[in-house]
N, C-alpha and C. Protein backbone atom coordinates (compact mmCIF):
# COMPACT_ATOMS: atom_id res chain seq x y z
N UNK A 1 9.19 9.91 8.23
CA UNK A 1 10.08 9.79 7.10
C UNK A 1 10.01 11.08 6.30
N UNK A 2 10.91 11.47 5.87
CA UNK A 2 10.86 12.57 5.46
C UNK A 2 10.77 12.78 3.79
N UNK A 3 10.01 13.48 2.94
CA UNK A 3 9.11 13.69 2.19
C UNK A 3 10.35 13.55 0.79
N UNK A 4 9.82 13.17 -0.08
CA UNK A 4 11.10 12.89 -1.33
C UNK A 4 10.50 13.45 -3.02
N UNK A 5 10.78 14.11 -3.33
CA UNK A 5 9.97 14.64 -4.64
C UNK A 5 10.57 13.63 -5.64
N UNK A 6 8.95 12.98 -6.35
CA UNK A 6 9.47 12.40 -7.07
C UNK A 6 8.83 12.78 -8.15
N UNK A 7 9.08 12.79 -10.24
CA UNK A 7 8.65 12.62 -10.80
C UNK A 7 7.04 11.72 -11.50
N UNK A 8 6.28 12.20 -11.09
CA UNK A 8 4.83 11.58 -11.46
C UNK A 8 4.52 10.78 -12.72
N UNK A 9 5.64 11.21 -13.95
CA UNK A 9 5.62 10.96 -15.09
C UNK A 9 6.73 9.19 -14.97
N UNK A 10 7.55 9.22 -14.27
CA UNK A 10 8.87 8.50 -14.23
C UNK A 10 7.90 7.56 -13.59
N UNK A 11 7.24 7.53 -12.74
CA UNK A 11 6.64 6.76 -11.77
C UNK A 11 5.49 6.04 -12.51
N UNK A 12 4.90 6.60 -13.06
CA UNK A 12 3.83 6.03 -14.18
C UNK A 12 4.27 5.53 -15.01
N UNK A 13 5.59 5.74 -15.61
CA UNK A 13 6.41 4.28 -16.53
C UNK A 13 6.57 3.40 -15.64
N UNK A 14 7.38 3.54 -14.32
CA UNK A 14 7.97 2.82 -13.89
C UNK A 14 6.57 1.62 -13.15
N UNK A 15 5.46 1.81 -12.66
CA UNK A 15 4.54 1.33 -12.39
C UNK A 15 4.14 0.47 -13.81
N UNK A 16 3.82 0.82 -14.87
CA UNK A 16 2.61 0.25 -16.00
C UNK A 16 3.81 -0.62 -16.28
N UNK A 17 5.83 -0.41 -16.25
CA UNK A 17 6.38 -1.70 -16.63
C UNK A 17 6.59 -2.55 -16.07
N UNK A 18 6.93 -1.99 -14.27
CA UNK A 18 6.10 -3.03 -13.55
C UNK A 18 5.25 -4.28 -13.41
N UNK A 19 4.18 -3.81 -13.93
CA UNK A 19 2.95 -4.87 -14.32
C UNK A 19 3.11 -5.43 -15.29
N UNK A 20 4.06 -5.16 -16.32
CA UNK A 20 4.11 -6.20 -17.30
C UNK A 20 5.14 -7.18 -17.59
N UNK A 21 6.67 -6.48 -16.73
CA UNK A 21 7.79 -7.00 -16.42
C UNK A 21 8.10 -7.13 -15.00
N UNK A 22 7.73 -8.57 -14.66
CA UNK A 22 7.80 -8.69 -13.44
C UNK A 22 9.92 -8.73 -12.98
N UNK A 23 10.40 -9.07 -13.65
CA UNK A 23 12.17 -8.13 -13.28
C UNK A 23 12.53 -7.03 -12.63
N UNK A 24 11.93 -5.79 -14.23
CA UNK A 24 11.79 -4.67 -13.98
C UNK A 24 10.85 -4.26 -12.27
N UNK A 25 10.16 -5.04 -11.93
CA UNK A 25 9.09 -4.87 -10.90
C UNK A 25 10.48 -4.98 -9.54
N UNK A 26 11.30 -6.37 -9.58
CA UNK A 26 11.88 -6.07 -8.56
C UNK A 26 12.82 -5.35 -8.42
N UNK A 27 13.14 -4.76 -9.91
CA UNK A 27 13.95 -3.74 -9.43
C UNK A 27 13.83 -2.60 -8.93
N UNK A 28 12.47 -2.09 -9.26
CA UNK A 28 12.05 -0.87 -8.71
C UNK A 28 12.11 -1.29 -7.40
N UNK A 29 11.45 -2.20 -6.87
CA UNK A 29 11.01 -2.62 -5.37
C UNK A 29 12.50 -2.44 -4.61
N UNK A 30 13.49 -3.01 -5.26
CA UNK A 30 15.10 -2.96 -4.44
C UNK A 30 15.31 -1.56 -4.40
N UNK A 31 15.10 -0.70 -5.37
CA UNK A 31 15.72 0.64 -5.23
C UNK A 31 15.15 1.37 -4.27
N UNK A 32 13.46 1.19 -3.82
CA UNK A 32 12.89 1.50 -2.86
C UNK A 32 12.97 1.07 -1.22
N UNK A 33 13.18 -0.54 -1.33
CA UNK A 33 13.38 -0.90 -0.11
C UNK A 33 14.75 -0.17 0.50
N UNK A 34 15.82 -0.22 -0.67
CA UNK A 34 17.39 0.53 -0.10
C UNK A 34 17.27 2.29 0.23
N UNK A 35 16.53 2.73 -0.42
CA UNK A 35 15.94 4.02 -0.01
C UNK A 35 15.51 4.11 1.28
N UNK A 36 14.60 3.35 1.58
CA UNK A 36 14.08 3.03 3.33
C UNK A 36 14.47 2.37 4.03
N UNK A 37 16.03 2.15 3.61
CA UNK A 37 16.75 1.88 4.50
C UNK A 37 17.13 -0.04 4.98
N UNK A 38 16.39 -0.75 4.22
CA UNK A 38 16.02 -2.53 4.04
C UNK A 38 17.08 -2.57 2.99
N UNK A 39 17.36 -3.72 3.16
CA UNK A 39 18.62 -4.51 2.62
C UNK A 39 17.71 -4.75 1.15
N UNK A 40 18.56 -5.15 0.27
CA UNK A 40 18.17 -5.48 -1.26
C UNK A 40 17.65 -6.60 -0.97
N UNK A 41 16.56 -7.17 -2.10
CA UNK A 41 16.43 -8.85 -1.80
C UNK A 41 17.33 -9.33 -2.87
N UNK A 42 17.88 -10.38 -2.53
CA UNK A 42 19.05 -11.07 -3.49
C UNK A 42 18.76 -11.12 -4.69
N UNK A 43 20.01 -11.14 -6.14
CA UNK A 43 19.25 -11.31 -7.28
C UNK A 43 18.26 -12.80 -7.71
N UNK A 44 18.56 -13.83 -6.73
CA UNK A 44 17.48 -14.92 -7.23
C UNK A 44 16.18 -15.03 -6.66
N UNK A 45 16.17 -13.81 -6.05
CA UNK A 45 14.67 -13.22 -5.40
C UNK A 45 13.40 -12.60 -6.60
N UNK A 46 12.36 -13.92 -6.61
CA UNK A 46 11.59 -13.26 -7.65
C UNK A 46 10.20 -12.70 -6.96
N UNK A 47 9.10 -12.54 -7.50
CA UNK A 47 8.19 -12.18 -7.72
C UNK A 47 7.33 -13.62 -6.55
N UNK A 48 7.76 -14.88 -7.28
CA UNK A 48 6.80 -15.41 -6.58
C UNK A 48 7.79 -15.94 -4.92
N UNK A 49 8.24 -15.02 -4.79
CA UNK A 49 9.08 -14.77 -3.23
C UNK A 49 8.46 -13.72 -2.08
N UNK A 50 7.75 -13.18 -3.05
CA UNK A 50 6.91 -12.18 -2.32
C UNK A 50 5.80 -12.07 -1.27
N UNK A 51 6.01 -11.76 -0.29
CA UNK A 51 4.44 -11.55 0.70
C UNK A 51 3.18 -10.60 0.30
N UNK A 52 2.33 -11.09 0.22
CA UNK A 52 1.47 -10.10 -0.13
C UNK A 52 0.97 -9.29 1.17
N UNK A 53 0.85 -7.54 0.45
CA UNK A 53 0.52 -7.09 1.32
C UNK A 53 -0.75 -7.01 2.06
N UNK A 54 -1.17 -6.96 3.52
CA UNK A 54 -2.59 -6.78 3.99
C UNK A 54 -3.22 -5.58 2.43
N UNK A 55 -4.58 -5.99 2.40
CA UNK A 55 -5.44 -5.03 1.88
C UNK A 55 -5.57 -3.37 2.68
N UNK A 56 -5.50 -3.09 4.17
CA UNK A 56 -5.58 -2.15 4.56
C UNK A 56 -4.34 -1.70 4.62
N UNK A 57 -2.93 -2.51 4.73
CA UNK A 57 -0.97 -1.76 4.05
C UNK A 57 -1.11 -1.32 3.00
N UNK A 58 -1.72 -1.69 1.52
CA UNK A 58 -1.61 -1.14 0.86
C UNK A 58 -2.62 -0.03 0.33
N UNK A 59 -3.68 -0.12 0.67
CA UNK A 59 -4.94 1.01 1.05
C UNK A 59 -4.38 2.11 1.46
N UNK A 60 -3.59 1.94 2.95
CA UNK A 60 -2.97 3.12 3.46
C UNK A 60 -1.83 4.08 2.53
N UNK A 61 -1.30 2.95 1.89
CA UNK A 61 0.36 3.33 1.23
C UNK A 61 -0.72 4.35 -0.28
N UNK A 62 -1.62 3.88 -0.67
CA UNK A 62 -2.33 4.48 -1.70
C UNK A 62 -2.72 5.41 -1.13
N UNK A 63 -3.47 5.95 -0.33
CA UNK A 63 -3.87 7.24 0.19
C UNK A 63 -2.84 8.48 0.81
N UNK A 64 -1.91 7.21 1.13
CA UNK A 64 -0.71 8.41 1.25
C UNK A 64 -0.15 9.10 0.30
N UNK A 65 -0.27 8.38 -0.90
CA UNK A 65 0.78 8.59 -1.61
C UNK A 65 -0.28 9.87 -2.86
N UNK A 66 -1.73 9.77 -2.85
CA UNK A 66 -2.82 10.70 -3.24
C UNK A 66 -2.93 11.97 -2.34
N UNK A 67 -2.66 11.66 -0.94
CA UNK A 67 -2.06 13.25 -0.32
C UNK A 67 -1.42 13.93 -0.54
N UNK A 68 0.24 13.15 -0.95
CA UNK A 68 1.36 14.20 -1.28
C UNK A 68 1.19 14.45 -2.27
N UNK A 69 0.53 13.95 -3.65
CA UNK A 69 0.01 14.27 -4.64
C UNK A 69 -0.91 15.33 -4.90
N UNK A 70 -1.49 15.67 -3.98
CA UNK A 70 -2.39 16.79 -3.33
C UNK A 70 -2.51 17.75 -3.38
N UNK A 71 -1.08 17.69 -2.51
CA UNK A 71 -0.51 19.19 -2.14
C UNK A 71 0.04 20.01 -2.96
């Protein structure tokens, strides 16, 4: 997949409102899944619709994301 510059600052709002507005949470999540190419989840798609991810999917997705941070 090829590499996407994103704002570090935008992302750290968008994360901490995340956690406190679970809405706001799926909306970030839709704008991302349509980015990678996955269909939106519908608007009566909430939070407790969600799969949780394995501990080592999201382990990985964190270390990736501290690499490109890295560089």
């Amino acid at each position: 997949m090829a590499a996407v510059s994103l704002e570090t600052t935008e992302l750290e709002t968008l994360i901490e409102t995340c956690l406190t507005n679970p809405r706001v949470g799926m909306q970030v999540l839709n704008a991302f899944r349509v980015e990678n190419g996955k269909a939106a989840h519908p608007a009566n798609y909430g939070p407790g619709d969600l799969t949780r991810p394995h501990d080592s999917a999201w382990r990985a997705a964190l270390s990736g994301v501290q690499a490109d941070l890295a560089v």
